[in-house]
C-alpha atoms as a PDB file:
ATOM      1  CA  UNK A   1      11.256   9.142  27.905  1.00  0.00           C
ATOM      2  CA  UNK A   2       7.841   7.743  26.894  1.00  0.00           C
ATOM      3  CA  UNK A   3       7.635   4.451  25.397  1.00  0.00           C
ATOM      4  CA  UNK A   4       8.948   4.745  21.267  1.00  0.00           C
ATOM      5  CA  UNK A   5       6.748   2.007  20.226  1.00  0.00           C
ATOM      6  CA  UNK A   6       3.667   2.920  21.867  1.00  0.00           C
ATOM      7  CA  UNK A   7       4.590   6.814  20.228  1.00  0.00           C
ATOM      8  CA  UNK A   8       5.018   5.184  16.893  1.00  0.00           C
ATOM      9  CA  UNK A   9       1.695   3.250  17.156  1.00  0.00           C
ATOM     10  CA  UNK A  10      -0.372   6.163  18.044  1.00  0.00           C
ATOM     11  CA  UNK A  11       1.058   8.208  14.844  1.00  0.00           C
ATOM     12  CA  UNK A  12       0.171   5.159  12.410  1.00  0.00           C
ATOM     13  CA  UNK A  13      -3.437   5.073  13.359  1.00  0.00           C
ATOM     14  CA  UNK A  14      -3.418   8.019  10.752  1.00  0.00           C
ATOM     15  CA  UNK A  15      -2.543   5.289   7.860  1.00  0.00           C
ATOM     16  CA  UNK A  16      -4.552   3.067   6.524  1.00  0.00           C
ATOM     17  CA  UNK A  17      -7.168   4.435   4.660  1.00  0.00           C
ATOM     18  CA  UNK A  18      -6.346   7.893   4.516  1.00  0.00           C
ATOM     19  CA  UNK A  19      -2.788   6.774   2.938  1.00  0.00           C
ATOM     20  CA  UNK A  20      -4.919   4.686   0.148  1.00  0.00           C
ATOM     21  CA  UNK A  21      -7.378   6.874  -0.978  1.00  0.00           C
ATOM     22  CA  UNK A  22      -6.481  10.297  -1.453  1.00  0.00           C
ATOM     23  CA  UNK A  23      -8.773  13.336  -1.451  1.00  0.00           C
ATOM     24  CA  UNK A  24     -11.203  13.811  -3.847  1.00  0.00           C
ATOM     25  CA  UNK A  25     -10.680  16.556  -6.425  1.00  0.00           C
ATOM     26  CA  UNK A  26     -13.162  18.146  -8.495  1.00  0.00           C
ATOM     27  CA  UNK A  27     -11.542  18.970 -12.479  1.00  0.00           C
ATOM     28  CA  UNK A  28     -14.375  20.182 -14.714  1.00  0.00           C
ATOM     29  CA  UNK A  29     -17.128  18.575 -13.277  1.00  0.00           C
ATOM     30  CA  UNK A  30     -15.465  15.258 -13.080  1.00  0.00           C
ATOM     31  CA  UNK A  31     -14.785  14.048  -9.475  1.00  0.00           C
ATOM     32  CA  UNK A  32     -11.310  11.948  -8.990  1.00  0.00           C
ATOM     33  CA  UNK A  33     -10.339   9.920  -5.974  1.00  0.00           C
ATOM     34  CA  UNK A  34      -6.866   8.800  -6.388  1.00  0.00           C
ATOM     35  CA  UNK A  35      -6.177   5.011  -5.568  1.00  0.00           C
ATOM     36  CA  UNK A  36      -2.537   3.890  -4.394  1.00  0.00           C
ATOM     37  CA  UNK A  37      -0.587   0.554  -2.758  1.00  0.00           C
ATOM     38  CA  UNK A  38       0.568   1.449   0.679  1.00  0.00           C
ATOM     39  CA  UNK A  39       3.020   0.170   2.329  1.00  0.00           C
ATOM     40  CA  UNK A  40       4.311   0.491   5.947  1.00  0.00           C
ATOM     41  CA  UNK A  41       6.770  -0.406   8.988  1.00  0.00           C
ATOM     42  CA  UNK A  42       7.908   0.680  12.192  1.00  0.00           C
ATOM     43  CA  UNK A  43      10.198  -0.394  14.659  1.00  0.00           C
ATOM     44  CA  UNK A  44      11.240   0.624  18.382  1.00  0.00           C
ATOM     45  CA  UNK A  45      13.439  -0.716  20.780  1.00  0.00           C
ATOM     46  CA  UNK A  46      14.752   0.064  24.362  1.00  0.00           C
ATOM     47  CA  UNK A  47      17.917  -1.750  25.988  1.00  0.00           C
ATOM     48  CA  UNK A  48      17.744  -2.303  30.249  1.00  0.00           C
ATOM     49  CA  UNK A  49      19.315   1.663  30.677  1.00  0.00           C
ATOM     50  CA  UNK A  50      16.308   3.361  29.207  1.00  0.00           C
ATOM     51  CA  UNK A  51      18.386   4.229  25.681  1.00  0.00           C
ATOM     52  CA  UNK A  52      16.199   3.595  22.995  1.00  0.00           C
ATOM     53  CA  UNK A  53      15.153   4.276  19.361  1.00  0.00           C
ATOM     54  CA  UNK A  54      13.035   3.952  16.739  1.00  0.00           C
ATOM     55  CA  UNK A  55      12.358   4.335  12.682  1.00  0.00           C
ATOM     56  CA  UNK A  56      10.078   4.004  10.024  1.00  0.00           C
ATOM     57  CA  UNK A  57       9.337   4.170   6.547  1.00  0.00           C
ATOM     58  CA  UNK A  58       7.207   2.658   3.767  1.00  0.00           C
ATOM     59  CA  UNK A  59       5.854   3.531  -0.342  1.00  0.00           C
ATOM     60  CA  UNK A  60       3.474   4.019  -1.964  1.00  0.00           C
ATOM     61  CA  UNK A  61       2.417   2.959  -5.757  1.00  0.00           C
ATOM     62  CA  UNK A  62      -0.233   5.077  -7.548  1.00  0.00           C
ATOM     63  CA  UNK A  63      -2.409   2.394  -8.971  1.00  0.00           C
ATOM     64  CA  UNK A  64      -5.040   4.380 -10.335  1.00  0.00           C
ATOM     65  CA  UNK A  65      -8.248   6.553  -9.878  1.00  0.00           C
ATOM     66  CA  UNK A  66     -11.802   6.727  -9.357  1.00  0.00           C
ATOM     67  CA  UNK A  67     -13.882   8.874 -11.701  1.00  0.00           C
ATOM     68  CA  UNK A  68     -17.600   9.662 -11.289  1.00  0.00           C
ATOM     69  CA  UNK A  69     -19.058  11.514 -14.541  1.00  0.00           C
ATOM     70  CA  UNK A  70     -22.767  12.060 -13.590  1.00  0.00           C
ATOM     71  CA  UNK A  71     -23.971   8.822 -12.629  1.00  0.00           C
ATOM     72  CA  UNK A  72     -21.085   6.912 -14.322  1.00  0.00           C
ATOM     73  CA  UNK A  73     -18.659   5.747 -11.566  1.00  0.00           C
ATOM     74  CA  UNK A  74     -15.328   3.344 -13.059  1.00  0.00           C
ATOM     75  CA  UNK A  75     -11.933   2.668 -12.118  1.00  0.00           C
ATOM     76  CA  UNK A  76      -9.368   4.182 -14.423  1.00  0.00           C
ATOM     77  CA  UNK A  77      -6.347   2.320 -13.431  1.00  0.00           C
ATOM     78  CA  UNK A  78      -2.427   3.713 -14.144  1.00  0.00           C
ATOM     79  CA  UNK A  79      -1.337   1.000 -16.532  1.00  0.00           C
ATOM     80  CA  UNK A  80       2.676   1.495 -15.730  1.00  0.00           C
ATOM     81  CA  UNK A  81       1.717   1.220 -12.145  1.00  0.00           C
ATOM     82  CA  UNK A  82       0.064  -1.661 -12.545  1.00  0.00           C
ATOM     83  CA  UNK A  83       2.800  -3.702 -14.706  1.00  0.00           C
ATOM     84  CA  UNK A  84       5.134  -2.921 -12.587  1.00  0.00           C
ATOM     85  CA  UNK A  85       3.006  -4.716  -9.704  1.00  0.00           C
ATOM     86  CA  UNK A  86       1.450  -6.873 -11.877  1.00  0.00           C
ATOM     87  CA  UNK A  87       4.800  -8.422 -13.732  1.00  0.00           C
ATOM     88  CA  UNK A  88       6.611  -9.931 -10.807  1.00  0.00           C
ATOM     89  CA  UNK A  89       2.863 -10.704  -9.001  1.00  0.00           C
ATOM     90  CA  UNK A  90       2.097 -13.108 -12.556  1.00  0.00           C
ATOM     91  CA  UNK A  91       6.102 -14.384 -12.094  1.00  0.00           C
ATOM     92  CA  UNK A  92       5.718 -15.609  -8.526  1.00  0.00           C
ATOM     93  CA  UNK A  93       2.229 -17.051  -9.320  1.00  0.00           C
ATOM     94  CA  UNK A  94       3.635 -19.095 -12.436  1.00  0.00           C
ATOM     95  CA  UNK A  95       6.613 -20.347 -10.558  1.00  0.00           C
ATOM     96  CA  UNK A  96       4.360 -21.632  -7.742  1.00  0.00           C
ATOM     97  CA  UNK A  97       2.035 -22.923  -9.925  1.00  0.00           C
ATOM     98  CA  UNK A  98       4.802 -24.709 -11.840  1.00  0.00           C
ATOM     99  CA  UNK A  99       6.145 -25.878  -8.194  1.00  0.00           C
ATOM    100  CA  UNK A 100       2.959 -27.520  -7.050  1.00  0.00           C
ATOM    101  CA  UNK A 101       2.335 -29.142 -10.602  1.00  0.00           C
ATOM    102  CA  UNK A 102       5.455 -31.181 -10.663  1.00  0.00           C
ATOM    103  CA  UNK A 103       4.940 -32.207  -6.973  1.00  0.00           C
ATOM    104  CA  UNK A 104       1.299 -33.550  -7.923  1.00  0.00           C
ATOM    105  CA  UNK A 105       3.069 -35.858 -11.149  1.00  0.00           C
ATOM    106  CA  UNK A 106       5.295 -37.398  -8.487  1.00  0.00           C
END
């Protein structure tokens, strides 16, 4: 049995880019690259007998697209998308914030 986590490794060399910006399309002269989050993890193990496993799995959050009309290129984001990230981002941030404010009054 080959090695999982060497396996898994050589199938996530596919991510990365290719898993953030899709293909583009072409819709009436407008081209459209679609923009996403990405997220990903993988895990292997093998005990002393040679039984082993392995799994996966990740998500992915459409954020928005590109659009290129003629020369006009701009990001055209997907506003639920980006609440949804944005919300608890802006929570975290103020809590921190809040955190390291109190410990500088001390």
């Amino acid at each position: 049995m080959p090695n999982l986590a060497l396996e898994l490794g050589k199938q996530a060399t596919s991510l990365g880019v290719n898993s953030v910006y899709g293909e583009q399309q072409d819709v009436d002269g407008i081209r459209l690259v679609p923009v996403a989050l990405s997220w990903s993890g993988f895990g292997a193990g093998e005990d002393t007998d040679g039984n082993g496993g392995g799994g996966g799995g990740g998500f992915a959050v459409p954020l928005g697209a590109y659009v290129r009309k003629g020369d006009d290129l701009r990001f055209e984001p997907n506003l639920v998308s980006l609440l949804a990230i944005g919300i608890p981002f802006v929570w975290v941030a103020g809590r921190a914030l809040s955190r390291v404010i109190r410990a500088l009054k001390r």
